[in-house]
Protein backbone atom coordinates (compact mmCIF):
# COMPACT_ATOMS: atom_id res chain seq x y z
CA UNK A 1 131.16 149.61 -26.95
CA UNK A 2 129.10 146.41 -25.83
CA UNK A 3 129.21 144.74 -22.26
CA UNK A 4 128.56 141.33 -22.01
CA UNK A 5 129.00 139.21 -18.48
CA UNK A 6 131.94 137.45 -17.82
CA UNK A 7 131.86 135.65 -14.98
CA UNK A 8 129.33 135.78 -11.94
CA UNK A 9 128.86 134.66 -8.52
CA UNK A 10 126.16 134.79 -5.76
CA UNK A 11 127.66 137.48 -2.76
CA UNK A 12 127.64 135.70 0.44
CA UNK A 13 126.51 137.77 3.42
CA UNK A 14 126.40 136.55 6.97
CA UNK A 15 124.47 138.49 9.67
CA UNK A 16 125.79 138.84 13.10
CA UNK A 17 124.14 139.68 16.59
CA UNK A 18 124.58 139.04 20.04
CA UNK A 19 122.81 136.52 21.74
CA UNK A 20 120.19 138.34 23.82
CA UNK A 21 118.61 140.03 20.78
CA UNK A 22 115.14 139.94 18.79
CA UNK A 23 116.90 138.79 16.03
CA UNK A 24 118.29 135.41 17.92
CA UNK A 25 114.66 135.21 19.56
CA UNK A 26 113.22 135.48 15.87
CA UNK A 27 116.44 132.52 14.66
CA UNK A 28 115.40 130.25 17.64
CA UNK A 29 111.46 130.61 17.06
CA UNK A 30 112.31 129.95 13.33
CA UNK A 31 114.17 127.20 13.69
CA UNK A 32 111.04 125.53 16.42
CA UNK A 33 108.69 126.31 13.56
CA UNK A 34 110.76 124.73 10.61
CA UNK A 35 111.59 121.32 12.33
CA UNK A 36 108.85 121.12 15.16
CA UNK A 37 105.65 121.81 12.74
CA UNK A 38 106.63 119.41 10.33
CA UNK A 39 106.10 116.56 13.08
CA UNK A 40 103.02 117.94 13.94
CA UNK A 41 101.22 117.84 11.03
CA UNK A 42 102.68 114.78 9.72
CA UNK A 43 101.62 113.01 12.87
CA UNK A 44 98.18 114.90 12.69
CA UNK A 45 97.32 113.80 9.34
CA UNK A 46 96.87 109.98 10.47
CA UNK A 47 99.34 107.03 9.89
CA UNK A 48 102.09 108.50 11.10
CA UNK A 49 103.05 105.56 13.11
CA UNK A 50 101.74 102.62 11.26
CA UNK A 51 100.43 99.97 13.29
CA UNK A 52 99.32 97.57 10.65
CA UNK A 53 100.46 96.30 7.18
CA UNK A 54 99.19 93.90 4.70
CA UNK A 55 101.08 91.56 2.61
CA UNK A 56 100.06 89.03 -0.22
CA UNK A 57 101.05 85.11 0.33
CA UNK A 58 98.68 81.59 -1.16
CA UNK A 59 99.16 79.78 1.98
CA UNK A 60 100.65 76.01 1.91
CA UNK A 61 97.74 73.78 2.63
CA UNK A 62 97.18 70.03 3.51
CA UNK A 63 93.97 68.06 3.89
CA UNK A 64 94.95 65.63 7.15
CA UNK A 65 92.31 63.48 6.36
CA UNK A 66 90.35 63.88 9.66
CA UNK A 67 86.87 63.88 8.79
CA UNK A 68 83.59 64.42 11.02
CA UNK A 69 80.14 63.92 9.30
CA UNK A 70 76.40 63.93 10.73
CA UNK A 71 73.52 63.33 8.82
CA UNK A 72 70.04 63.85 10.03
CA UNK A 73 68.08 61.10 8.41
CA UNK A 74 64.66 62.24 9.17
CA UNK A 75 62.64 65.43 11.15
CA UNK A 76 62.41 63.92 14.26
CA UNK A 77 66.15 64.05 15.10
CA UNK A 78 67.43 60.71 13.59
CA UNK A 79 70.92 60.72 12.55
CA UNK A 80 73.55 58.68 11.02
CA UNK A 81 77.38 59.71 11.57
CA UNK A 82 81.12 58.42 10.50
CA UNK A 83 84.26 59.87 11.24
CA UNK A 84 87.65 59.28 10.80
CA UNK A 85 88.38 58.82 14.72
CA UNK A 86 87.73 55.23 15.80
CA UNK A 87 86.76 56.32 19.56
CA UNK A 88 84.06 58.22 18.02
CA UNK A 89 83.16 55.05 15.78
CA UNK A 90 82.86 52.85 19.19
CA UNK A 91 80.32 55.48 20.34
CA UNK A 92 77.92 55.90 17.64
CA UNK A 93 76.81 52.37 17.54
CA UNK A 94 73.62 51.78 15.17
CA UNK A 95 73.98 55.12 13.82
CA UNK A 96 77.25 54.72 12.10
CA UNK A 97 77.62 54.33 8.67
CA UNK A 98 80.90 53.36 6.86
CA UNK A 99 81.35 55.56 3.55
CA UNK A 100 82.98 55.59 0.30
CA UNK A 101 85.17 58.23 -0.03
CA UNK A 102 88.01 59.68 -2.87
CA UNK A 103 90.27 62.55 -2.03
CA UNK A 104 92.44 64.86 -4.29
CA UNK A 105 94.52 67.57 -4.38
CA UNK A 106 95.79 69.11 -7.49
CA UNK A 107 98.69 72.14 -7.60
CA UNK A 108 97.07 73.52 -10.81
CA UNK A 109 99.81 76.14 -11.82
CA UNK A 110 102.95 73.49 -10.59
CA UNK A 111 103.78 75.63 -8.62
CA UNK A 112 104.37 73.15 -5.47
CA UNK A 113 101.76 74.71 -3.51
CA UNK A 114 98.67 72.73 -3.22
CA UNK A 115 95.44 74.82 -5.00
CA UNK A 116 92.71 72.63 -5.04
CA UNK A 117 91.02 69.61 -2.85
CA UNK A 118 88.41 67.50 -4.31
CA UNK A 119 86.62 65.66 -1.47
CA UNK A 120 83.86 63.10 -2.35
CA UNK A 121 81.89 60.68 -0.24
CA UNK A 122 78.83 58.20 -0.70
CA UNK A 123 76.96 57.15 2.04
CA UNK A 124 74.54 54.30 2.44
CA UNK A 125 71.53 54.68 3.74
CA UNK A 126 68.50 51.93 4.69
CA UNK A 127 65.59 52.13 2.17
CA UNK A 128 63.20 54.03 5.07
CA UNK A 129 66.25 56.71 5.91
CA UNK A 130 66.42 59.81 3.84
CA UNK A 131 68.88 62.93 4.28
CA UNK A 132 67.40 66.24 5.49
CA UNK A 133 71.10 68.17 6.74
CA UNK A 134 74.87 67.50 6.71
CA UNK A 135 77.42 68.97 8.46
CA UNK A 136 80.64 68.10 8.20
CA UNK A 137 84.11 69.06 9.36
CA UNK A 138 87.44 68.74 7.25
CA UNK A 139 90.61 69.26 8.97
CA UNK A 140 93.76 71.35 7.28
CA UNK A 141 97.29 71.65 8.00
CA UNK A 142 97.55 75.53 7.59
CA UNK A 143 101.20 77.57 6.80
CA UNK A 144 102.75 80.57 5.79
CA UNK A 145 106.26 82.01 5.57
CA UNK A 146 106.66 85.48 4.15
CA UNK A 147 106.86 87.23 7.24
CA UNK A 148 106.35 85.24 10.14
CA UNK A 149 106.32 81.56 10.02
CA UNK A 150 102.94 80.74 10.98
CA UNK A 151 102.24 76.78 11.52
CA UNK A 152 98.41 75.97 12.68
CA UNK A 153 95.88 73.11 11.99
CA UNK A 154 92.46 74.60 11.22
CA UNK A 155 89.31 73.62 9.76
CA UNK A 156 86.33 73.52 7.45
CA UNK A 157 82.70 73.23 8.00
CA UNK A 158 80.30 72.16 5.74
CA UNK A 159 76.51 72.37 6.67
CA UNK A 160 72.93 72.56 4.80
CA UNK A 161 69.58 71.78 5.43
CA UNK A 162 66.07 71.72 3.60
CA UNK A 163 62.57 70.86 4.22
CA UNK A 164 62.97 68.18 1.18
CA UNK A 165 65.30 64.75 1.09
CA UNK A 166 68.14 65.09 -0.87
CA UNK A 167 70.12 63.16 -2.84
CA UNK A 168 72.70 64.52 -3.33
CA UNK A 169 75.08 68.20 -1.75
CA UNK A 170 77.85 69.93 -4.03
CA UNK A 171 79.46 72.67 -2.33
CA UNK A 172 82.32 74.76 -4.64
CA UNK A 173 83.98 77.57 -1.71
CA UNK A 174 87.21 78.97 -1.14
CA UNK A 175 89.16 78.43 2.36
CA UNK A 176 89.42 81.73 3.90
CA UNK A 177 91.95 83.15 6.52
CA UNK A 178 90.65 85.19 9.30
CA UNK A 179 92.47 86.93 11.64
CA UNK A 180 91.30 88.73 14.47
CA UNK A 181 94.38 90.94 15.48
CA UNK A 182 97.86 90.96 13.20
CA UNK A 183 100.28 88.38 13.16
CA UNK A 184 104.13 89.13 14.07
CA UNK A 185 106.29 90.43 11.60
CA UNK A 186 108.82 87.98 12.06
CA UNK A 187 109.64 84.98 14.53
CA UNK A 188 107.40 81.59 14.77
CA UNK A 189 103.86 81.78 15.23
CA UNK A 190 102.43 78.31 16.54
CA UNK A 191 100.16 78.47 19.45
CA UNK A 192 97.51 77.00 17.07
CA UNK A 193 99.56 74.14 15.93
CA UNK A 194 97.42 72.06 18.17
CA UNK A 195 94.67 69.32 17.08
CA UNK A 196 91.31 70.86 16.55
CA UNK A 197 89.47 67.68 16.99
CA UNK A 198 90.93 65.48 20.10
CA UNK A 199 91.06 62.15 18.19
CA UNK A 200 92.91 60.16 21.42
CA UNK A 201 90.01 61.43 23.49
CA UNK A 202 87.35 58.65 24.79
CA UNK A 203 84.56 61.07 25.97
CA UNK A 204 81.81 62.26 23.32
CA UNK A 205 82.21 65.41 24.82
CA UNK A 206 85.36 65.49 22.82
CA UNK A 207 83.41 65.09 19.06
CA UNK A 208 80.36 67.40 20.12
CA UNK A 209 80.39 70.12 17.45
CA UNK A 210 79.04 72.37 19.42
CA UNK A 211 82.07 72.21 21.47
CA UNK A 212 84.39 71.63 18.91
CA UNK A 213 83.33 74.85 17.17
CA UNK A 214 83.22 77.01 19.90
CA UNK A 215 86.09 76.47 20.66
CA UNK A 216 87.72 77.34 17.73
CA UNK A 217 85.89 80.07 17.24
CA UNK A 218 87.84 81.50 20.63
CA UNK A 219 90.98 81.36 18.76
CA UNK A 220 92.37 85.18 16.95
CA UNK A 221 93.54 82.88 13.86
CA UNK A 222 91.05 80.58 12.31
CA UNK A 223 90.06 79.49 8.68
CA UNK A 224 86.70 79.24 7.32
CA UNK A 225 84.78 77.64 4.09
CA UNK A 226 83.03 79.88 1.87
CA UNK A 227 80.63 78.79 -0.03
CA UNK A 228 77.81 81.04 -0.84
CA UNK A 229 75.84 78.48 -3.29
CA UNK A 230 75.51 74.78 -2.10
CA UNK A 231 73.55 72.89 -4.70
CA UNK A 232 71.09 70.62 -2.79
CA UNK A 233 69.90 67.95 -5.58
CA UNK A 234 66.77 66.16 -4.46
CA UNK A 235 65.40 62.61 -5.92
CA UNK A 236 67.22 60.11 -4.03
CA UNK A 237 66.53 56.83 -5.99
CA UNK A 238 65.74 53.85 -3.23
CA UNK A 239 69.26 51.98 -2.15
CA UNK A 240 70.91 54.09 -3.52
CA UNK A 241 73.88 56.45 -1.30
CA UNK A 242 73.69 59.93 -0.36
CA UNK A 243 76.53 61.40 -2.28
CA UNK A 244 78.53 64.53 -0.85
CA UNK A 245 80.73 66.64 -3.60
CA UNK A 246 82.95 69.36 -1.80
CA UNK A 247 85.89 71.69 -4.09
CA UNK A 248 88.15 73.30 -1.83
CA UNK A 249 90.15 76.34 -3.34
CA UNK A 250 93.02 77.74 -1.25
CA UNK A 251 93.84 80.90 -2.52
CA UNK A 252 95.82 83.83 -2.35
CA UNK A 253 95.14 85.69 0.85
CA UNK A 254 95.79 89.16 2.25
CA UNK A 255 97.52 88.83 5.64
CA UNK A 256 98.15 91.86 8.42
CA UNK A 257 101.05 92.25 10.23
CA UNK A 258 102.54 94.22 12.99
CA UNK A 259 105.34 95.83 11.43
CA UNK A 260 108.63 95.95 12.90
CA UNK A 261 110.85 99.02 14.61
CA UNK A 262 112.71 99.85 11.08
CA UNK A 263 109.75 99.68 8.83
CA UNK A 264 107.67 101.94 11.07
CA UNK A 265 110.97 104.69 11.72
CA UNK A 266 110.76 104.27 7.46
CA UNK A 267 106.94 105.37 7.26
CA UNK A 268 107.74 107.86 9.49
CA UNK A 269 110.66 109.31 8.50
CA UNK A 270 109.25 109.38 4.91
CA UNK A 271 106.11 111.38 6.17
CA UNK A 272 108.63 113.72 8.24
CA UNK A 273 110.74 114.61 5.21
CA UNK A 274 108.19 115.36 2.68
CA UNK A 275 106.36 118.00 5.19
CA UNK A 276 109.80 119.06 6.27
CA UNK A 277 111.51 120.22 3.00
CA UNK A 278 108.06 122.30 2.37
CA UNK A 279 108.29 124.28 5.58
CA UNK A 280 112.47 124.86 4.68
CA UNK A 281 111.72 126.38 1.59
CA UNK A 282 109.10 128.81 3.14
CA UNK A 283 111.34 129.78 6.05
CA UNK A 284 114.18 130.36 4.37
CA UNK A 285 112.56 133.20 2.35
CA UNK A 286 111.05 134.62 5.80
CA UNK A 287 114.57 134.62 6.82
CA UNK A 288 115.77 136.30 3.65
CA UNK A 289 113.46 138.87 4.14
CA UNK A 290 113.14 139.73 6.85
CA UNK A 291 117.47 139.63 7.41
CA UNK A 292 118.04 141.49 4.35
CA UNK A 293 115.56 144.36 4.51
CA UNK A 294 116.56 144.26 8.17
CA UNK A 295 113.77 144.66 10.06
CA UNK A 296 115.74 142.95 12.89
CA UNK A 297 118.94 144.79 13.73
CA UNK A 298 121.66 142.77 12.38
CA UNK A 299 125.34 143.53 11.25
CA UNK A 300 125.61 142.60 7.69
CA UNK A 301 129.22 141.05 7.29
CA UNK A 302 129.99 140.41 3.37
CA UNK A 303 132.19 137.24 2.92
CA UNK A 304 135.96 138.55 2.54
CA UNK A 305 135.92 141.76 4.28
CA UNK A 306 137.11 142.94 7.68
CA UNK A 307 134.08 142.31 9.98
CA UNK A 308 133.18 145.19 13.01
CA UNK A 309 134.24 143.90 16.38
């Protein structure tokens, strides 16, 4: 006659001891072992708690149409200046010369972020004066809003020099973000949301770039114009103005943060977990083992019957 199986069911046997035995000495060591190691080696392994994160966002931009521009006009240290500050204007006297300029910013992908400043300027120069350096300084109205809402006013400097006149300086660069320690993962973030050129001021101290940049260098959030290949275009015809052409992309940037309690308990927790279930599985068998072939004394108490007292 054949057999076949019926029915089956996994036999259920619990283990008993008193509590000043090898076997709960062995339990308790286990159990230290199972929970404590995973910690341990998750925390070991680096990034356990996460102190920094990184999150995509194109920033909202806004020329403010503050502009700054010196021009040295020969090698001696001539110059000729114009800015958009009229205290500044009062000051330069004989060196200031009134440009043409055109401004434009396009949102190229509509998608009511501002991607793209055009900023051109002609200035006239006397038939002796020729141009030998610019530098110039744009100012921004800088934003962002993912995480923390981060308001500042920051800037862009333009400057190039050569042994030869020019005629003519087209930069094409990208305005960077550049942050010196994270930002806040929420809240308002506006201690920069100050001028960076004192326009109200009445002292030149106020318009020396040498001031004006260090000091914004001091700052942990700044911006900054990259433009590895100015074209410097020589063969200035006589009378004719010195013409500046500057494209300003703001793109996409890559911003740190200081995450917040919950998203570092999640890293965490995450790490814990996956290192945890590991060391379960292996202790559990060490436990089956070493229970069941009882090399720790033990009463074996199947799951129905009368237990010994």
């Amino acid at each position: 006659m054949a057999f076949y199986d019926v029915y089956s069911h996994p036999a259920l046997v619990r283990y008993k001891t008193s509590v000043c035995t090898k076997a709960t000495l062995f339990l308790v060591v286990v159990l230290c072992l199972t929970y404590i190691s995973p910690l341990l080696v998750a925390y070991r392994s680096q990034g356990f708690w996460i102190k920094r994160r990184t999150y995509e966002e194109q920033p909202v931009v806004r020329f403010q149409y503050q502009t700054l521009l010196v021009a040295a006009t020969s090698t001696r240290g001539d110059y000729v200046a114009w800015s958009s500050f009229p205290h500044l204007n009062n000051m330069l006297g004989a060196n200031l010369r009134i440009p043409s300029v055109s401004v434009r910013e396009d949102d190229q992908n509509q998608d009511g972020k501002t991607d793209l400043l055009i900023f051109q300027l002609q200035l006239p120069l006397k038939p002796e004066e020729q141009v030998y350096s610019v530098q110039l300084l744009l100012t921004f109205s800088y934003k962002l809003f993912r995480m923390s809402t981060v308001v500042m006013q920051s800037l862009a400097y333009v400057q190039h020099s050569s042994s030869v006149p020019g005629a003519k300086l087209s930069v094409s660069g990208d305005l960077r973000l550049q942050q010196r320690t994270p930002l806040p993962h929420r809240g308002l973030y506006d201690m920069y949301n100050v001028p960076v050129i004192d326009g109200s001021s009445p002292f030149a101290s106020a318009y020396n770039l040498d001031n004006i940049i260090r000091s914004y260098q001091e700052r942990n959030l700044t911006t900054v114009l990259s433009y590895p290949m100015p074209v410097w275009t020589v063969g200035r015809a006589a009378g004719s103005p010195f013409q500046l052409n500057i494209e300003i992309r703001y793109p996409m940037e890559v911003i740190s943060y200081r995450p917040g309690f919950w998203e570092t308990i999640k890293c965490a927790w995450i790490q814990y977990v996956s290192v945890l279930l590991v060391f379960l599985w292996v202790f559990e068998r060490v436990q089956r083992f070493v229970f069941q072939n009882q090399v720790l004394t033990t009463v074996p108490v199947p799951v129905g019957k009368p237990h010994l007292s």
